[in-house]
Protein backbone atom coordinates (compact mmCIF):
# COMPACT_ATOMS: atom_id res chain seq x y z
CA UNK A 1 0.00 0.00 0.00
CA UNK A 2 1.23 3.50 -0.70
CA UNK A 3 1.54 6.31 1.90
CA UNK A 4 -0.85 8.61 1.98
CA UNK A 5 -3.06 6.65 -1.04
CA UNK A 6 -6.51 8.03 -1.46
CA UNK A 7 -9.39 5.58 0.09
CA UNK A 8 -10.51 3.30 -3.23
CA UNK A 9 -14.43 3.73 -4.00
CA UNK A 10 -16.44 1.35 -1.45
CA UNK A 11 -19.79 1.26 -4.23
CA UNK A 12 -20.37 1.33 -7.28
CA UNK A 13 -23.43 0.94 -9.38
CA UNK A 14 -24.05 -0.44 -12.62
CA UNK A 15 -27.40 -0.46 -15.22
CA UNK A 16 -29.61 -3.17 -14.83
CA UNK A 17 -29.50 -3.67 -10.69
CA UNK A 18 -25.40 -4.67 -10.99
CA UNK A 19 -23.91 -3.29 -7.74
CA UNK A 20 -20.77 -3.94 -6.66
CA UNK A 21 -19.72 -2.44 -2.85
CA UNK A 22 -17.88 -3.40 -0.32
CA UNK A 23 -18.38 -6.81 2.25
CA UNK A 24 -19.62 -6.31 5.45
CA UNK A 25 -19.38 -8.65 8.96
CA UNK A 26 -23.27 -9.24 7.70
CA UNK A 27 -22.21 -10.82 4.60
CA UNK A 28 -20.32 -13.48 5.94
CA UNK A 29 -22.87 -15.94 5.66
CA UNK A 30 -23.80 -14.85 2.22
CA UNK A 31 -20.45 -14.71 0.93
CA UNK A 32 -19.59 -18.17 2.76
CA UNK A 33 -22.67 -19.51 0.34
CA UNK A 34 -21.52 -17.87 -2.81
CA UNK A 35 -18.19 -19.64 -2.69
CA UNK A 36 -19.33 -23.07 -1.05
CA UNK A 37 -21.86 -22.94 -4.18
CA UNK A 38 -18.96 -22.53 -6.59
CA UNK A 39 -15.68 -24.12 -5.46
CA UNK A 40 -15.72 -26.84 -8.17
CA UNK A 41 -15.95 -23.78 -10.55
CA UNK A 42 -13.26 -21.47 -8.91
CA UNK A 43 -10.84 -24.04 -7.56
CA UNK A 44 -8.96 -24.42 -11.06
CA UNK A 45 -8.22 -20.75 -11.24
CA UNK A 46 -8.32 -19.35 -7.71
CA UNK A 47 -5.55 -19.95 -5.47
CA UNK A 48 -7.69 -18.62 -2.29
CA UNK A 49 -10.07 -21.52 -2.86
CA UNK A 50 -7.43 -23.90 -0.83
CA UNK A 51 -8.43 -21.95 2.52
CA UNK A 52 -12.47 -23.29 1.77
CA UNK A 53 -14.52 -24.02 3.45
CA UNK A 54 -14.01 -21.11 6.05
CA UNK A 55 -15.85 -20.98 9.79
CA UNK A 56 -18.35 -18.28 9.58
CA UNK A 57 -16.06 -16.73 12.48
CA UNK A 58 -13.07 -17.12 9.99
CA UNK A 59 -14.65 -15.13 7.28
CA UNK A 60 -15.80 -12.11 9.46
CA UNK A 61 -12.30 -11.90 10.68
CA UNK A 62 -11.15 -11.69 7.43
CA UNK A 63 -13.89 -9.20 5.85
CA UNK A 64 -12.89 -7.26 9.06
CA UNK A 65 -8.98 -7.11 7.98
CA UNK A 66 -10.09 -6.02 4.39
CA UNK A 67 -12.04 -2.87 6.22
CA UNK A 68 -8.73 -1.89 8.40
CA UNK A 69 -6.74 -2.64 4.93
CA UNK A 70 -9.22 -0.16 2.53
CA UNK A 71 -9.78 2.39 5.44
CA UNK A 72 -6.12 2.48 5.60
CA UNK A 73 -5.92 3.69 1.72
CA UNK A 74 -5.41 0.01 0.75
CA UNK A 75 -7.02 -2.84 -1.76
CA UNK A 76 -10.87 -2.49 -2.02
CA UNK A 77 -12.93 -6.23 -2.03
CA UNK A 78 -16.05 -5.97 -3.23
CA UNK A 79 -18.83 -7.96 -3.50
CA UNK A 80 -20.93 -8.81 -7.07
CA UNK A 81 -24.64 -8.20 -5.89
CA UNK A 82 -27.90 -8.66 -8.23
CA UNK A 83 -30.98 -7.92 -6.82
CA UNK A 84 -29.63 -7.94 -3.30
CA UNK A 85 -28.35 -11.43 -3.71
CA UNK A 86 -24.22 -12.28 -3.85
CA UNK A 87 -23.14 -13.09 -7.55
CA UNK A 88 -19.96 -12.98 -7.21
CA UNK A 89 -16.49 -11.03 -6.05
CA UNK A 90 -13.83 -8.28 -7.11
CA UNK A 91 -11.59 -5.81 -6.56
CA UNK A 92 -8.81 -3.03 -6.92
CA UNK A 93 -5.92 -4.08 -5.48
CA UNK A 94 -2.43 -1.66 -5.09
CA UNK A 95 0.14 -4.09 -5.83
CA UNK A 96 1.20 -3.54 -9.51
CA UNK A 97 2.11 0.66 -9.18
CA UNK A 98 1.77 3.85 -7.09
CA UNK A 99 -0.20 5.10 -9.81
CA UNK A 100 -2.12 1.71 -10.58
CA UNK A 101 -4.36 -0.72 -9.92
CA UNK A 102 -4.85 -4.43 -10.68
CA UNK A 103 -8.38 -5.64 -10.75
CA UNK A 104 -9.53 -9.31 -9.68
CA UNK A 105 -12.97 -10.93 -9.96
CA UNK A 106 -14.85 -14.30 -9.45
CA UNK A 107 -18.23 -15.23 -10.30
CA UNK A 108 -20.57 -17.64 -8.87
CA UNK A 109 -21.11 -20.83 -10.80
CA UNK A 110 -25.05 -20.21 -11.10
CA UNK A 111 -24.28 -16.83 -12.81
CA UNK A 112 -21.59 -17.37 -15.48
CA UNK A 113 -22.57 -16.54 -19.40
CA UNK A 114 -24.11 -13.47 -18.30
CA UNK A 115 -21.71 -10.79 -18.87
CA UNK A 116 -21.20 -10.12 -14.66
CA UNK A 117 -17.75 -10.73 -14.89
CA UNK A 118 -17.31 -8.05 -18.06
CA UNK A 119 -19.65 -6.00 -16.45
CA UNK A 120 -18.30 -5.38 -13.06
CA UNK A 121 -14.46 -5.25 -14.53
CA UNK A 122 -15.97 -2.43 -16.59
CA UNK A 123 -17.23 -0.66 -13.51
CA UNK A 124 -14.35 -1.26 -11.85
CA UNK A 125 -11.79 0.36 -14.75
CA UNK A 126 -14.13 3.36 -14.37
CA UNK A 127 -14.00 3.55 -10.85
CA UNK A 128 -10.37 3.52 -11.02
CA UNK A 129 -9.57 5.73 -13.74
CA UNK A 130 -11.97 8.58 -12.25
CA UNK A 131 -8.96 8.50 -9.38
CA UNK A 132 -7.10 11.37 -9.48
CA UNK A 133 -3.41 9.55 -8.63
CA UNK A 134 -4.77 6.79 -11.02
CA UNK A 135 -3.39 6.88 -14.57
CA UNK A 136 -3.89 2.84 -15.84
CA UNK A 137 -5.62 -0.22 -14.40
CA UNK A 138 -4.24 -3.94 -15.33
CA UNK A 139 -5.99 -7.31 -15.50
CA UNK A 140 -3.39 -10.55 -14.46
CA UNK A 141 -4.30 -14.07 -15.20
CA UNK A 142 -2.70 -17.07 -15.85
CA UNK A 143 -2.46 -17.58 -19.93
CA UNK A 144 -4.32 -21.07 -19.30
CA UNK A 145 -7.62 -19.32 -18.30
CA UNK A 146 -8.93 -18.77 -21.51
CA UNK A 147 -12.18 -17.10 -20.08
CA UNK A 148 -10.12 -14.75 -18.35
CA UNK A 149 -8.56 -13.17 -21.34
CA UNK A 150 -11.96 -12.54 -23.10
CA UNK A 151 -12.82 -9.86 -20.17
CA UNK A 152 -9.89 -7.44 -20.86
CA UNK A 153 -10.13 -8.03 -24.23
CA UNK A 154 -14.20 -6.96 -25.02
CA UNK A 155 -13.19 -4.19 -22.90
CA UNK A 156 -10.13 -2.75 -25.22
CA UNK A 157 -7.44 -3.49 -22.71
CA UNK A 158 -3.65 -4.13 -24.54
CA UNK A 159 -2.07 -7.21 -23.96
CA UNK A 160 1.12 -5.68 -22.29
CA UNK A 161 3.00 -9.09 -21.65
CA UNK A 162 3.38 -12.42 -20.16
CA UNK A 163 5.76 -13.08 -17.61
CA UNK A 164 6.67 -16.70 -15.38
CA UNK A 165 4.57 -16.67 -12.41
CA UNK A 166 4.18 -19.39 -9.47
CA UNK A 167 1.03 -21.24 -10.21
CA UNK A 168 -1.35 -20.89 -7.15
CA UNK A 169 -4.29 -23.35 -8.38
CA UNK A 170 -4.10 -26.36 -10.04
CA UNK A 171 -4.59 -25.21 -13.59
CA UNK A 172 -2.06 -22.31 -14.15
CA UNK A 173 0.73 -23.07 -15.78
CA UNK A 174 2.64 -20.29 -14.54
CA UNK A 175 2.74 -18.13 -17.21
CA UNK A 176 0.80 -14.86 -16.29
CA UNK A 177 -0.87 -12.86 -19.12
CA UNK A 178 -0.90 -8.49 -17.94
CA UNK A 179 -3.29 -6.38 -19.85
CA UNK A 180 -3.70 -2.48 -19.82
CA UNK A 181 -5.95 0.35 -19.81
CA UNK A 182 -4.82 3.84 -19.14
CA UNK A 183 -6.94 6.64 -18.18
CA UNK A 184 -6.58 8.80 -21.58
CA UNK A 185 -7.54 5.92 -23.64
CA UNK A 186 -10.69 4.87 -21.56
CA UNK A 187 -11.42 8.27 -21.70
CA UNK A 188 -11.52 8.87 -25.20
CA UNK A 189 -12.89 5.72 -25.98
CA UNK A 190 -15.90 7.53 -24.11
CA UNK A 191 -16.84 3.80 -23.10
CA UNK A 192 -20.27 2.82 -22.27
CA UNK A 193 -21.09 0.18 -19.56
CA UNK A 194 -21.68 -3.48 -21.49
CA UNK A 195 -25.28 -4.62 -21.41
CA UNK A 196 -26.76 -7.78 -19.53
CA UNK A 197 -25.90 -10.94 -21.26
């Protein structure tokens, strides 16, 4: 995290009921669901999905360590929501640049093929870019996760790279793929949020 950093936007809405803001202790259960639902889906590509299934004590005491972390000017974690109910997970995390930030999302198994994914990395590159101290926003996945690359890529983002990475799930092969958006090009494109899929 960077001294001094700005605090990261804790909501943000989309069209069609898409909201994506930040967990609370009252999500825990929710959130517990979401991922319970959809660890045969995220456990190829997820790292984090080793430390499942979590104690609902476990799981407030981490959504409470993401609050000190983004109150201190650090990573955001947001929640997906549709009509009130948990779809899924992102973020903005400040590990890439001072004057950058890498996005990460999951979605829950019972919502794939509908554009959530696309929708709330859109939302999220806006977010970002609206930062003052923010000039680009990247999108890092392994090169195997084929689904992965289609989200920066309907969005515009350049392919800036690959570089060896330590796999953290059992299908990376350790080659990490780094796209890019910077603010002037977002800007210009004058970008529109995607529509529901």
């Amino acid at each position: 995290m960077q001294r001094d950093a700005a605090i990261l936007p804790e909501r943000v809405e989309g069209a069609d009921g898409l909201l994506l803001r930040r967990w609370t202790a009252e999500d825990a259960e929710a959130l517990g669901q979401a991922i319970a639902d959809s660890v045969d889906h995220l456990r190829p590509w997820m790292g984090w999905v080793c430390e499942e299934p979590a104690s609902i004590e476990d799981r407030r005491a981490r959504i409470e360590e993401w609050e000190r972390a983004w109150s201190g000017g650090g990573d955001v974690l947001l929640g997906i929501f549709l009509a009130e109910r948990v779809v899924g997970g992102c973020g903005l995390h400040r590990r890439i640049a001072p004057d950058g930030l890498e996005i990460g999302y999951w979605v829950h198994s019972g919502f794939t093929r509908r554009r959530l994914a696309t929708r709330a990395a859109w939302l999220l590159t806006d977010a970002a870019l609206a930062q003052a101290q923010i000039s680009h926003v990247e999108i890092h996945h392994d090169k195997a996760n084929v689904a992965s690359a289609g989200i920066p890529r309907k969005l515009g983002f350049q392919l800036i790279g690959e570089g060896r990475d330590q796999p953290e799930a059992p299908s990376d092969l350790g080659i990490e793929w780094r796209w890019r958006m910077d603010k002037h090009t977002w800007q210009a494109r004058a970008s529109r949020e995607p529509a529901a899929g």
